[in-house]
Structure formats: C-alpha cells, structure tokens
N, C-alpha and C. Protein backbone atom coordinates (compact mmCIF):
# COMPACT_ATOMS: atom_id res chain seq x y z
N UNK A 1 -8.07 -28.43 -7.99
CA UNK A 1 -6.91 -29.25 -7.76
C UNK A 1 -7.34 -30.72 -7.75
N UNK A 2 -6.58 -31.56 -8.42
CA UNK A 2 -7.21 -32.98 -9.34
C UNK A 2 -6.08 -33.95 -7.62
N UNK A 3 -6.62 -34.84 -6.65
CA UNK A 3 -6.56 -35.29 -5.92
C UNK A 3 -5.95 -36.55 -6.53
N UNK A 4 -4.19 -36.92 -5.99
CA UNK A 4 -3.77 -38.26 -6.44
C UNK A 4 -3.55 -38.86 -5.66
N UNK A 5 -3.88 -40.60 -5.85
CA UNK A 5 -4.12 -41.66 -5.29
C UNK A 5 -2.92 -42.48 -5.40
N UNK A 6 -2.09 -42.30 -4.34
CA UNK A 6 -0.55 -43.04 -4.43
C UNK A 6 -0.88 -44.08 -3.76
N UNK A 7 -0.19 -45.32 -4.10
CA UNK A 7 -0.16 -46.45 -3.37
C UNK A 7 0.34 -46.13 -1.55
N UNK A 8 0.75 -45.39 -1.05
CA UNK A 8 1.36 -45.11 -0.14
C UNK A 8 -0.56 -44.43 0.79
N UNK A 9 -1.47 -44.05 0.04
CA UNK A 9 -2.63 -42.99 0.37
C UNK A 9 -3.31 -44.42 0.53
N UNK A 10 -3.46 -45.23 -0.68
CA UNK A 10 -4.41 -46.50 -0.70
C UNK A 10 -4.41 -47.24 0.65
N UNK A 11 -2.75 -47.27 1.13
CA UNK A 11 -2.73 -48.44 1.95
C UNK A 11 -2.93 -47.87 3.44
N UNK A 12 -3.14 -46.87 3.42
CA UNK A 12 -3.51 -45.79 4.50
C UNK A 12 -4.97 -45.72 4.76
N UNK A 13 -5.50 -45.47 3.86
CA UNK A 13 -7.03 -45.37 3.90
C UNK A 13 -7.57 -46.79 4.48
N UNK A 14 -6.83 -47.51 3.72
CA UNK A 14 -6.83 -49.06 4.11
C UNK A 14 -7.12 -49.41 5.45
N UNK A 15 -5.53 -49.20 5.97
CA UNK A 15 -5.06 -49.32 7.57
C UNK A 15 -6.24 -48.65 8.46
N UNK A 16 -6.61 -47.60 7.72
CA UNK A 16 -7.69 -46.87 8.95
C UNK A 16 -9.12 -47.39 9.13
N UNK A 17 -9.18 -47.97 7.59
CA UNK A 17 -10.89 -48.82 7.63
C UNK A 17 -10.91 -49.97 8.64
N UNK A 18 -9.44 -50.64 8.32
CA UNK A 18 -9.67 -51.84 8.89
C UNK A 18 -9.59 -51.61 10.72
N UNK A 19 -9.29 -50.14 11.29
CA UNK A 19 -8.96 -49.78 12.34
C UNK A 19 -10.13 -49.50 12.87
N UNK A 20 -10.88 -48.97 12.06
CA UNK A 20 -12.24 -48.33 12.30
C UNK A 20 -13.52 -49.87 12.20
N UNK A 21 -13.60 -50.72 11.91
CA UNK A 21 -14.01 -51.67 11.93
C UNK A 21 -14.25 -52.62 12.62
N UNK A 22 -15.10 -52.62 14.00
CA UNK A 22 -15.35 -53.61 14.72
C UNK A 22 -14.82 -54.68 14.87
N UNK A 23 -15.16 -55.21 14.17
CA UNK A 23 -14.88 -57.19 13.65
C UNK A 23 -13.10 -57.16 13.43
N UNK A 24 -12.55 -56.35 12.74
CA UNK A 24 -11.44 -56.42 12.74
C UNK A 24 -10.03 -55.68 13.92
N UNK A 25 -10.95 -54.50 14.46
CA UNK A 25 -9.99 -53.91 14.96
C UNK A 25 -9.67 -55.08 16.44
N UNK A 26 -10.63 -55.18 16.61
CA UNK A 26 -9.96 -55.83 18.17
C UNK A 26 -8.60 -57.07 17.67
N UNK A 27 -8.89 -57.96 17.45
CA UNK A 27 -7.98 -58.88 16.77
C UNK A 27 -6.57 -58.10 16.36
N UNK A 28 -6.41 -56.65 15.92
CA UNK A 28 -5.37 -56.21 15.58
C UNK A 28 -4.96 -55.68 16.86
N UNK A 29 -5.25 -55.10 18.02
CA UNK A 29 -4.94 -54.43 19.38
C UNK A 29 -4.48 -55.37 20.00
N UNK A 30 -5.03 -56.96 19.85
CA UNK A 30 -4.86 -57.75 20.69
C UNK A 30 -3.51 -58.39 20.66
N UNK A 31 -3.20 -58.42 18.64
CA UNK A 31 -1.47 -58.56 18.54
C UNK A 31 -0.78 -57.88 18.82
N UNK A 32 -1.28 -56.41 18.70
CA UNK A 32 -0.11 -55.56 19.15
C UNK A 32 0.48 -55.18 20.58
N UNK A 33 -0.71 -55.51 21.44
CA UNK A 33 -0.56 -55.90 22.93
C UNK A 33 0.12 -57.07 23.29
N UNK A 34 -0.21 -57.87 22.22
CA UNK A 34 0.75 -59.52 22.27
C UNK A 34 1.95 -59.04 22.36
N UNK A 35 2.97 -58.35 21.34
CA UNK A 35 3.91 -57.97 21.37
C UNK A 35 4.51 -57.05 22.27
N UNK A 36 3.68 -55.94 22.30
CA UNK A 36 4.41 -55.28 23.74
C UNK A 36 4.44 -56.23 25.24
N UNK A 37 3.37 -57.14 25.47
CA UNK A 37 3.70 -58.01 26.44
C UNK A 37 5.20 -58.23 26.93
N UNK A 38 5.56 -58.90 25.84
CA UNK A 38 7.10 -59.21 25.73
C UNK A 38 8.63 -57.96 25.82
N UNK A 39 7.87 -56.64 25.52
CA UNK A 39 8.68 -55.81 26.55
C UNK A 39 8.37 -55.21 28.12
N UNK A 40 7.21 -55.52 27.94
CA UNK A 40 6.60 -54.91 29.43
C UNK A 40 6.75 -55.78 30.19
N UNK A 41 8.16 -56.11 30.86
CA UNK A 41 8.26 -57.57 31.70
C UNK A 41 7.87 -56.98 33.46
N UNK A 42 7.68 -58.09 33.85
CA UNK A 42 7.40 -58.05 35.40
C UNK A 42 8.62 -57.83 35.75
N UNK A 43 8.76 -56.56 36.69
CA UNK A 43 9.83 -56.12 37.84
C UNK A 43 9.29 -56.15 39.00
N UNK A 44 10.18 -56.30 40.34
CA UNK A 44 9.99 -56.39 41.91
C UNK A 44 9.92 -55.43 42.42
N UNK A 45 9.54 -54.87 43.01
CA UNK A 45 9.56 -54.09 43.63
C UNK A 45 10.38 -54.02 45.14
N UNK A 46 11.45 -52.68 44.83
CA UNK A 46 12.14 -52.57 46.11
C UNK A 46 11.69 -53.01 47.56
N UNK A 47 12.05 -53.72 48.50
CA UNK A 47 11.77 -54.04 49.61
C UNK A 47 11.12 -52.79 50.44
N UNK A 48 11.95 -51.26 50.23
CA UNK A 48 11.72 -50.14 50.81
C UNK A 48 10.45 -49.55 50.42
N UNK A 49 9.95 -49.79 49.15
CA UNK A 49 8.97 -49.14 48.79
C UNK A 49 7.73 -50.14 48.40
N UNK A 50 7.47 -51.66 49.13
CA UNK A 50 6.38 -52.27 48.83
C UNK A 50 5.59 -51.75 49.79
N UNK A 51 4.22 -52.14 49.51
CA UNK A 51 2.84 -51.74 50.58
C UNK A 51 2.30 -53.00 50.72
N UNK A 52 1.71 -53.18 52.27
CA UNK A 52 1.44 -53.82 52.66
C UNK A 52 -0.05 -54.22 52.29
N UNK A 53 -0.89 -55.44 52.29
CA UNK A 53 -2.07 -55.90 51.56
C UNK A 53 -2.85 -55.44 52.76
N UNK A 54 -4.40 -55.07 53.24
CA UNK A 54 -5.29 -55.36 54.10
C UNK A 54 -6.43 -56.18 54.07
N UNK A 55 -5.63 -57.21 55.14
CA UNK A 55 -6.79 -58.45 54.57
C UNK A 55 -8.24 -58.21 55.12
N UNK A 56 -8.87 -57.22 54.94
CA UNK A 56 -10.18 -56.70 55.52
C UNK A 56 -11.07 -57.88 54.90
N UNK A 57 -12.30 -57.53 54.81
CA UNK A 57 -13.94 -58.38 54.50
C UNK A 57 -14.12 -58.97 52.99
N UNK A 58 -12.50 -58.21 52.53
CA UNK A 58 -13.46 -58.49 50.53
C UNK A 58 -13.49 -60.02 50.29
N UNK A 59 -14.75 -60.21 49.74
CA UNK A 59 -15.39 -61.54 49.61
C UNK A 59 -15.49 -61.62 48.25
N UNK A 60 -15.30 -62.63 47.38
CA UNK A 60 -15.33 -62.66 45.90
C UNK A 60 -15.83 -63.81 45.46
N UNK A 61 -16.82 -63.85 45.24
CA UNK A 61 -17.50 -64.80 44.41
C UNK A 61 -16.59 -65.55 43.11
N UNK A 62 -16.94 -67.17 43.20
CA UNK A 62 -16.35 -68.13 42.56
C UNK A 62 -17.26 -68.22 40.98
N UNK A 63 -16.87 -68.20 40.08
CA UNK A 63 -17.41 -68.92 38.72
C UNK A 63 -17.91 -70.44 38.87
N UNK A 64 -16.65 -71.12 39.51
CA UNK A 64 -16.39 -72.46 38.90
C UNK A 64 -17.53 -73.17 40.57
N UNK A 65 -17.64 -72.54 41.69
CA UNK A 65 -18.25 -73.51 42.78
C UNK A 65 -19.33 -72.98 43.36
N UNK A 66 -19.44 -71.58 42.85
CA UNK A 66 -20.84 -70.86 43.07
C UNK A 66 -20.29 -70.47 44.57
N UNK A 67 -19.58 -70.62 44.99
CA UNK A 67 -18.83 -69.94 46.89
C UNK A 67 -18.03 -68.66 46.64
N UNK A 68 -18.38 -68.30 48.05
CA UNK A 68 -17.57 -67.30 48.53
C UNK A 68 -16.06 -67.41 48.87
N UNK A 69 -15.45 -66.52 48.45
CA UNK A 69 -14.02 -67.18 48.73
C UNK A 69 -13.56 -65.30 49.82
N UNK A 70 -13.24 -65.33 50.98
CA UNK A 70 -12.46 -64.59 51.86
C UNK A 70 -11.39 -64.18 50.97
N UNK A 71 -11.20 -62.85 51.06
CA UNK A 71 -9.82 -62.60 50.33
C UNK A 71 -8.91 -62.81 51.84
N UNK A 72 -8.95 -63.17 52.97
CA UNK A 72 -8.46 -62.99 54.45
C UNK A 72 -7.68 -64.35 54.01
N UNK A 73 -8.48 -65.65 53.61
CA UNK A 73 -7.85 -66.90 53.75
C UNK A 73 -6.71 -67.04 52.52
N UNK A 74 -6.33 -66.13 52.04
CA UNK A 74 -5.05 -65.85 51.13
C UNK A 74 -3.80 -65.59 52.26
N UNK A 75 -3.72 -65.21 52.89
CA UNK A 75 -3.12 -64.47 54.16
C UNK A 75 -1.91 -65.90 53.80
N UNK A 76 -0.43 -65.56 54.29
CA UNK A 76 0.32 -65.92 54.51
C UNK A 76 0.53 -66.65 53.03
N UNK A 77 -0.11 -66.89 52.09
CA UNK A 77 0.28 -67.46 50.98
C UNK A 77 1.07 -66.33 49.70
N UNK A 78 1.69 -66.93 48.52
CA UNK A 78 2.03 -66.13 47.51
C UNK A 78 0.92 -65.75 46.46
N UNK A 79 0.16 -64.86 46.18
CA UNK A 79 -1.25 -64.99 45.69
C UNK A 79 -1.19 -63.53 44.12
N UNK A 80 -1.19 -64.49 43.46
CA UNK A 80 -1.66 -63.45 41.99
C UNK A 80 -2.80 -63.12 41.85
N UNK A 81 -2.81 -61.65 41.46
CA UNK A 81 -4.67 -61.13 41.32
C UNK A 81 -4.27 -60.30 40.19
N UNK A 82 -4.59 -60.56 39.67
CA UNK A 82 -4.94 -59.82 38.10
C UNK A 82 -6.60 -59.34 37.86
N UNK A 83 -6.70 -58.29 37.81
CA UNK A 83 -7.79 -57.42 37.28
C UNK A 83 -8.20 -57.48 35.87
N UNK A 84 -8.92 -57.80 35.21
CA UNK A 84 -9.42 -58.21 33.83
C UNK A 84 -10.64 -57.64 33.25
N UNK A 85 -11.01 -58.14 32.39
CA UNK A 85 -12.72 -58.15 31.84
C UNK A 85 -12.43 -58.75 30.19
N UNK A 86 -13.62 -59.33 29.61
CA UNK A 86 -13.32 -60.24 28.62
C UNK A 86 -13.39 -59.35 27.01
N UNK A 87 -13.51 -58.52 27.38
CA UNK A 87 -13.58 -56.86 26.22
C UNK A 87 -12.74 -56.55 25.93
N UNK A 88 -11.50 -56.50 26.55
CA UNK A 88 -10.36 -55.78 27.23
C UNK A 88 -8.84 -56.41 26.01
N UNK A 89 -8.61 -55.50 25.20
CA UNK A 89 -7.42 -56.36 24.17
C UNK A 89 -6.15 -56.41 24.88
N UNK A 90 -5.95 -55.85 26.05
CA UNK A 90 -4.75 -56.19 26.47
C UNK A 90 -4.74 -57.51 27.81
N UNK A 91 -5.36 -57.28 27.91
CA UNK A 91 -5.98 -58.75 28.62
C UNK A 91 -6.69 -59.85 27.68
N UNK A 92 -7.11 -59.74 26.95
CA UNK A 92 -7.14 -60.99 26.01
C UNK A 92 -5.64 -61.52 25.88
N UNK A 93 -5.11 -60.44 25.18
CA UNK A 93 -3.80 -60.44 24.60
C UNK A 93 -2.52 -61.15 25.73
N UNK A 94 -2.89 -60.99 27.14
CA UNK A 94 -1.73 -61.69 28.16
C UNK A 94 -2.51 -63.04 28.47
N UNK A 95 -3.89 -63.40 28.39
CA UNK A 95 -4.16 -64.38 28.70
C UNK A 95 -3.39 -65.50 28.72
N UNK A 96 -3.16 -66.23 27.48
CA UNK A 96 -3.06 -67.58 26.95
C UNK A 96 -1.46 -67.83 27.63
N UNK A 97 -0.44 -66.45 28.59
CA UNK A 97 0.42 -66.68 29.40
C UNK A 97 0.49 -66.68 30.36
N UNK A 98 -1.20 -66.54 31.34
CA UNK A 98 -1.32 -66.65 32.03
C UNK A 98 -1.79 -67.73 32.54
N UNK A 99 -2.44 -68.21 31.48
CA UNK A 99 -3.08 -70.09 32.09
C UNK A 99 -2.29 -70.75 31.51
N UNK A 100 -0.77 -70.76 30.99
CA UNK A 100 0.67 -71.37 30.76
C UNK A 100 1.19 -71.16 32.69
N UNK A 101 1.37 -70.19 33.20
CA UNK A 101 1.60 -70.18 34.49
C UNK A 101 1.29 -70.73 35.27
N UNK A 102 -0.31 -70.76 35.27
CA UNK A 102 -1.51 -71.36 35.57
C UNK A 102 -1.42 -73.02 35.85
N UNK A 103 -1.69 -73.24 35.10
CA UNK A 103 -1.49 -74.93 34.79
C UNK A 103 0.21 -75.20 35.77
N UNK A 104 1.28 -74.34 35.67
CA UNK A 104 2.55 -74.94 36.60
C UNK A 104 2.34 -74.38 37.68
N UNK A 105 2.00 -73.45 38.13
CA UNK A 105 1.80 -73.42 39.48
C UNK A 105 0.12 -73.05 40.40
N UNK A 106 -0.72 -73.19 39.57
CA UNK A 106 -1.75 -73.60 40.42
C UNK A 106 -1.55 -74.23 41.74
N UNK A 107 -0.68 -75.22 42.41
CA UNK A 107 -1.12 -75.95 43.19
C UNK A 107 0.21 -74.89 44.00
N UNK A 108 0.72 -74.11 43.82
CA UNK A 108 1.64 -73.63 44.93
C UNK A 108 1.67 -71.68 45.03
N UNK A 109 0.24 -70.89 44.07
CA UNK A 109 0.47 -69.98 44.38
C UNK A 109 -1.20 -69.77 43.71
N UNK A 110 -2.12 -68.97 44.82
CA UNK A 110 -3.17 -68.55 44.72
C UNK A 110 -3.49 -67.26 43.81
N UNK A 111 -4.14 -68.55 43.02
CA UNK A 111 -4.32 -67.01 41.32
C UNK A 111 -6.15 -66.77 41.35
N UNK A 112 -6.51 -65.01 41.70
CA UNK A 112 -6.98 -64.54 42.03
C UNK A 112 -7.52 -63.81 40.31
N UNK A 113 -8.23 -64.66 39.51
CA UNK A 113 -8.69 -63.37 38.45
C UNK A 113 -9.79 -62.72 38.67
N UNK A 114 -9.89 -61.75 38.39
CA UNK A 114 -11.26 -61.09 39.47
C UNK A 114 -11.62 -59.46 38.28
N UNK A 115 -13.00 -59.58 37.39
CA UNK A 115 -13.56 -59.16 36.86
C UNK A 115 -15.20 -59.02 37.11
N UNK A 116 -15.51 -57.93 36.76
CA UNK A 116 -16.84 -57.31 36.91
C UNK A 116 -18.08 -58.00 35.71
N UNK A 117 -17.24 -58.56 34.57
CA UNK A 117 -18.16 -59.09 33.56
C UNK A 117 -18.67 -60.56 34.14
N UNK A 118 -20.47 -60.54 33.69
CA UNK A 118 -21.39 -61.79 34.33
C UNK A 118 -20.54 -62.83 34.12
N UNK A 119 -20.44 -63.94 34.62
CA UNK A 119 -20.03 -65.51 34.76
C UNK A 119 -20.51 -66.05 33.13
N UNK A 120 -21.78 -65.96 33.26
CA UNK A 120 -22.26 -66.05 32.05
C UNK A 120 -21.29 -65.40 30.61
N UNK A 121 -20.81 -64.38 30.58
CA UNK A 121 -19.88 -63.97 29.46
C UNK A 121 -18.26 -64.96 29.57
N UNK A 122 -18.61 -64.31 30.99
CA UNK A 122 -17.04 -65.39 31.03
C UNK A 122 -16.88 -66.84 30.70
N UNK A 123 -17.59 -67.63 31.00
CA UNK A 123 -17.76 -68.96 30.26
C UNK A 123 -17.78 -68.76 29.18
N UNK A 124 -18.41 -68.46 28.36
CA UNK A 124 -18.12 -68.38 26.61
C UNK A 124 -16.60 -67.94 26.65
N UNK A 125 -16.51 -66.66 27.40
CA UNK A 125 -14.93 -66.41 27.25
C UNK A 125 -14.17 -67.41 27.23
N UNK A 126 -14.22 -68.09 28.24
CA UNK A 126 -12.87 -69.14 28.35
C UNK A 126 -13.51 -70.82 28.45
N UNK A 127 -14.23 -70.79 26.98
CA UNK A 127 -14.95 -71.91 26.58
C UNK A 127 -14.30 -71.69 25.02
N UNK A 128 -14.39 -70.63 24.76
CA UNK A 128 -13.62 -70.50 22.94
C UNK A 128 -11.90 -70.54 23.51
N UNK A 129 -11.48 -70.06 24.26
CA UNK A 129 -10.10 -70.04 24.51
C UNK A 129 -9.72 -70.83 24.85
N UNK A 130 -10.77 -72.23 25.58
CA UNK A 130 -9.72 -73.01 26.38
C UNK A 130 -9.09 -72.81 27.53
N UNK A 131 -9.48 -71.55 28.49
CA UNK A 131 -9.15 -71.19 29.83
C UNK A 131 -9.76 -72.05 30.77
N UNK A 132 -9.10 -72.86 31.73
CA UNK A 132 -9.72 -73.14 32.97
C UNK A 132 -9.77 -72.74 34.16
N UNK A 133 -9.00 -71.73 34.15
CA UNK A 133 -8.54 -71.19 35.57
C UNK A 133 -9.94 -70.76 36.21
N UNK A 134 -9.85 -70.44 37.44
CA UNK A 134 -11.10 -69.78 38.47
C UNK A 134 -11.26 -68.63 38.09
N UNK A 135 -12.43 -68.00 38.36
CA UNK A 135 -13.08 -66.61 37.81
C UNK A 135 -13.77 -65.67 38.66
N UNK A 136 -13.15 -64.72 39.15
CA UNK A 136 -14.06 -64.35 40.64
C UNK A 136 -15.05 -62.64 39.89
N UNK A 137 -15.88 -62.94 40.64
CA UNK A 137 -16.64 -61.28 41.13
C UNK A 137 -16.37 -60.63 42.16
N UNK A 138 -15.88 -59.16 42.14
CA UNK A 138 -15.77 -58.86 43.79
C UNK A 138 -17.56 -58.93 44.43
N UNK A 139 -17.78 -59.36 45.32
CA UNK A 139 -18.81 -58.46 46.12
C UNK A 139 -18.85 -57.45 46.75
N UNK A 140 -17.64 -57.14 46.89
CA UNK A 140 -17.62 -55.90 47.65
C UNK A 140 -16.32 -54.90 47.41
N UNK A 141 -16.21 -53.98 48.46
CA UNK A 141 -14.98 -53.16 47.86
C UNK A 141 -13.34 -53.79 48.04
N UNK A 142 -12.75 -53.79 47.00
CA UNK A 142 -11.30 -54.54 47.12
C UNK A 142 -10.46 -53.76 48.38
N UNK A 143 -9.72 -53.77 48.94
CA UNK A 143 -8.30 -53.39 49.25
C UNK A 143 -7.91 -52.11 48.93
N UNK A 144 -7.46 -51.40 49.70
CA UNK A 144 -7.51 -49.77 49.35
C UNK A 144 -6.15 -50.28 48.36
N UNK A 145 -4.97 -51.28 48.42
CA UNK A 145 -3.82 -51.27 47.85
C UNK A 145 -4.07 -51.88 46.06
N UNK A 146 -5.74 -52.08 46.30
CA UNK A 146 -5.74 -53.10 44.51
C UNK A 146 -7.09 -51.51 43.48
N UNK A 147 -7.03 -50.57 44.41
CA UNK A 147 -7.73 -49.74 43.84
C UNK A 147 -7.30 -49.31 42.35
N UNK A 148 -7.80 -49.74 41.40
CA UNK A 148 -7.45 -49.33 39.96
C UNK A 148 -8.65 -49.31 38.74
N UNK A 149 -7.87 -48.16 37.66
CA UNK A 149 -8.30 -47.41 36.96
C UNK A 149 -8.19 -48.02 35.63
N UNK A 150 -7.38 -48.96 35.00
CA UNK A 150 -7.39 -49.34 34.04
C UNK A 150 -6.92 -51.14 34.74
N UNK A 151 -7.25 -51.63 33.38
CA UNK A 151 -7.04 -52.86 33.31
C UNK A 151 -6.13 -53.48 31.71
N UNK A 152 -5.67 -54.38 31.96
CA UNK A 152 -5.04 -55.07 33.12
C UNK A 152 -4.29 -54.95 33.82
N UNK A 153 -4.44 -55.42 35.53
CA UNK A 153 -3.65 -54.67 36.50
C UNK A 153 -3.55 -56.30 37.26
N UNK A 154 -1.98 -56.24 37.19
CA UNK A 154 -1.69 -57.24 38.46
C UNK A 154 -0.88 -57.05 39.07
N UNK A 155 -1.33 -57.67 40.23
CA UNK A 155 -0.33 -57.64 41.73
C UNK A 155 -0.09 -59.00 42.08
N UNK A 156 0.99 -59.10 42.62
CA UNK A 156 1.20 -60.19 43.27
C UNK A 156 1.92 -59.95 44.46
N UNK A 157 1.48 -60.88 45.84
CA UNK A 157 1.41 -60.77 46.85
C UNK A 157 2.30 -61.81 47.54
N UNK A 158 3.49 -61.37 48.15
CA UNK A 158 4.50 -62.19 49.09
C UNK A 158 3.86 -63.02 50.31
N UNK A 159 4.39 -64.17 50.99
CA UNK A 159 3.75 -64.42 52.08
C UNK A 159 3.77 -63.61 53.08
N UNK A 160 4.39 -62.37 53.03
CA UNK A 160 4.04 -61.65 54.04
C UNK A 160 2.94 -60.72 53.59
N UNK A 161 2.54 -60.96 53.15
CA UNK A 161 1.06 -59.72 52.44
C UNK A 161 1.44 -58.52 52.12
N UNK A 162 3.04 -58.47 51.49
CA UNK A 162 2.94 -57.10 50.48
C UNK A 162 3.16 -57.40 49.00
N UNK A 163 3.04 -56.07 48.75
CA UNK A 163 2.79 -56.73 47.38
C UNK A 163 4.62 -56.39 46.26
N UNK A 164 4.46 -57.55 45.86
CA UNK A 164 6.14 -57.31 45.03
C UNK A 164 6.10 -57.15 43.87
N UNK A 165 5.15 -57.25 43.37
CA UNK A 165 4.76 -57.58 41.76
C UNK A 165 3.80 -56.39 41.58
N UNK A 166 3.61 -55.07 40.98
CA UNK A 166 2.65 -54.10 40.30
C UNK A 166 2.51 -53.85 39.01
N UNK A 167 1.69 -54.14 37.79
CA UNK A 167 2.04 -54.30 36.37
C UNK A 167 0.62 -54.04 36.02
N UNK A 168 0.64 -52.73 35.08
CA UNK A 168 -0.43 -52.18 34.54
C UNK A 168 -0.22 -53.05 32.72
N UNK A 169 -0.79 -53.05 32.08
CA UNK A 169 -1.20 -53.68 30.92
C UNK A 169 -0.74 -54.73 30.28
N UNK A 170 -0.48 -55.32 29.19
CA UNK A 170 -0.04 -56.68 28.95
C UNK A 170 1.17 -57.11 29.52
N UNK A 171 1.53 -58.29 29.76
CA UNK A 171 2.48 -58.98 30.01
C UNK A 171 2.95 -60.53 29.65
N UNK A 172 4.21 -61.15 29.88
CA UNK A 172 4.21 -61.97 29.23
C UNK A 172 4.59 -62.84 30.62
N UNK A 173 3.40 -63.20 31.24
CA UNK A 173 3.47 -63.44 32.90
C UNK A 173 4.01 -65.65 32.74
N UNK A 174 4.11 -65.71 31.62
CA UNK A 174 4.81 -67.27 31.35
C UNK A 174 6.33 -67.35 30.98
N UNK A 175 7.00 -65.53 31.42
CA UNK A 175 8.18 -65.75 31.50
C UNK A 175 9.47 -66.68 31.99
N UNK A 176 10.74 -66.70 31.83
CA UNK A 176 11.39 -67.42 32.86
C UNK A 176 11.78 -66.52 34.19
N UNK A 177 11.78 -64.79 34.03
CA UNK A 177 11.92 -64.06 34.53
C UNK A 177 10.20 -63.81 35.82
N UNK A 178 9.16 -64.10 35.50
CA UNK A 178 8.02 -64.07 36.30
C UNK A 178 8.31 -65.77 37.37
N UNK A 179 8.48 -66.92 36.52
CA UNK A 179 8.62 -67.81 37.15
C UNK A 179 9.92 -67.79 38.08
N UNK A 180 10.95 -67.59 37.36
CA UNK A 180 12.16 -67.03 38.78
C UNK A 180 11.49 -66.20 40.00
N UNK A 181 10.74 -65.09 39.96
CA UNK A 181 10.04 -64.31 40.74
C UNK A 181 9.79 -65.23 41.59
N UNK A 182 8.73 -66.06 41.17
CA UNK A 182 7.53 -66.31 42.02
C UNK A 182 8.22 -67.62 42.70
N UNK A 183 9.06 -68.39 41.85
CA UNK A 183 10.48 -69.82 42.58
C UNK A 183 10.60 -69.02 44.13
N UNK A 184 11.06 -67.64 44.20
CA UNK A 184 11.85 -66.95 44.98
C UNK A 184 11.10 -66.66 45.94
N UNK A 185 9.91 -65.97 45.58
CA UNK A 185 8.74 -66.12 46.84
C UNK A 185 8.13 -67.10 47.43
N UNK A 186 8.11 -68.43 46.44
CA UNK A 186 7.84 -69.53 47.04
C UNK A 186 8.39 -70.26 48.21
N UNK A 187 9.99 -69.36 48.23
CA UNK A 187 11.14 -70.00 48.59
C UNK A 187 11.36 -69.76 50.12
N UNK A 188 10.47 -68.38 50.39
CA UNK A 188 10.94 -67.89 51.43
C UNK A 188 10.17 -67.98 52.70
C-alpha cells in the first residue's frame, strides 16, 4: 500500500516537529497560555468559604537586598504571592501582566514572588524581560494554606489574612477586573 502525502499530513507532521523541538516549543506554550490567561480571570472567593493565612516563621529570602523578609510582617496588609519558576510557560506567559500591576500598585499592596530557581537564573530571567519586581526564596516551609503542586499559583491575601484571590495557571492579573479586586481590598 503506496502511502499519500496530503497537504493536510504535511502540515501535521509539521505542527508536531515544531512541538517536539526545544527551541521552538516553549515560545509556542507560552502564547497559548498568553491567550487562555485572558479567559482564566481572577474570581473572589465567597466570604463563607475563604481560609485564613498562618503567619507562622516562613522567612524568604530577598533577590534584590540579600535580607530576610518575615512572611509575619505582611500581617494586616493586602499581599500577592504568586508561586513561579523561570521554566515554567504559563508563568512566563502571565508575567509581563504582572509587572503592569506591579509598577501601579507596588507602593499599596505587598507582591510576594517566591520561586525555588537560584537568584542567579532569575536575574538573567528578568534582565532579558525587563522585570523589576522583588524575587524571593522560601527558606523554609510556606503556610499549610500556600501548599501547592503546580505552578503558577496565586493567592492573594485581604487585610485580614484570608485569602480572597486562589488561581492556578495563567492569568491576565493587569485586568480591570483584578484591579477592581484589589481597589476593594485596599478599601476596606
């Protein structure tokens, strides 16, 4: 049996090389995570069913000052923690809306990025991107409430230390719908 080569087979074989391909595949995960961002919007979580933060011992090392930063001295503030690593296409992929957030409210809500990859990677990371935001290491064990299995994972934390915000993989966190959020927690 003589095997035919339809344009429909070509562009298939195609799609899968370029899938199978290092150099190219990430760059393609990272748009397509771009795009789902934009349906996977941030929702609140019911008042009845948030959990409360425990501001126990976790200590997290700074990128940018070489210090220890208390996860305790967050306490009473509105505080974003996003879970990351610089490998990661769906976290590449929400970045560049997260240091859009970043840059407007830095000075009124404590943004917590906190990854396991060396300082050293991360600078190149967000030396080609143009990221300035802070860069933490845990030292120790997080919060029984930030325990997670995949990344990217963010929470965000009310001034009363629960958490209102839970969002497993890309997002488009430079919404008007995330910034209404966080107006509202600021507010209260």
């Amino acid at each position: 049996m003589k095997a035919k080569f339809t344009k429909s087979n070509i562009i298939f074989l195609i799609i899968i090389a370029v899938l199978i391909i290092p150099q190219t595949r990430q760059p393609i995960q990272i748009l397509i995570h771009k795009a789902l961002s934009y349906i996977n919007q941030s929702t609140m979580i019911d008042k009845e069913d948030r959990v409360a933060v425990t501001y126990n011992d976790w200590q997290l090392r700074s990128d940018s000052e070489d210090s220890v930063l208390a996860f305790k001295t967050t306490k009473d503030k509105v505080v974003f923690v996003n879970f990351w690593a610089t490998w990661c296409p769906p976290c590449i992929a929400e970045m560049p809306s997260i240091q859009a957030l970043y840059n407007d409210y830095k000075d009124k809500v404590e943004f917590l990025f906190i990854t396991a990859d060396s300082f050293e990677t991360v600078k190149a990371f967000k030396e080609k991107r143009g990221f300035n935001f802070e860069i933490f290491n845990p030292l120790n064990e997080a919060p029984e409430a930030f325990k997670t299995r995949s990344i990217p994972r963010t929470f965000i934390i009310n001034k009363s230390g629960e958490i209102v915000i839970d969002e497993s993989g890309a997002v488009d966190w430079n919404s008007e719908t995330v910034r209404e959020q966080l107006d509202q927690l600021l507010s209260e």
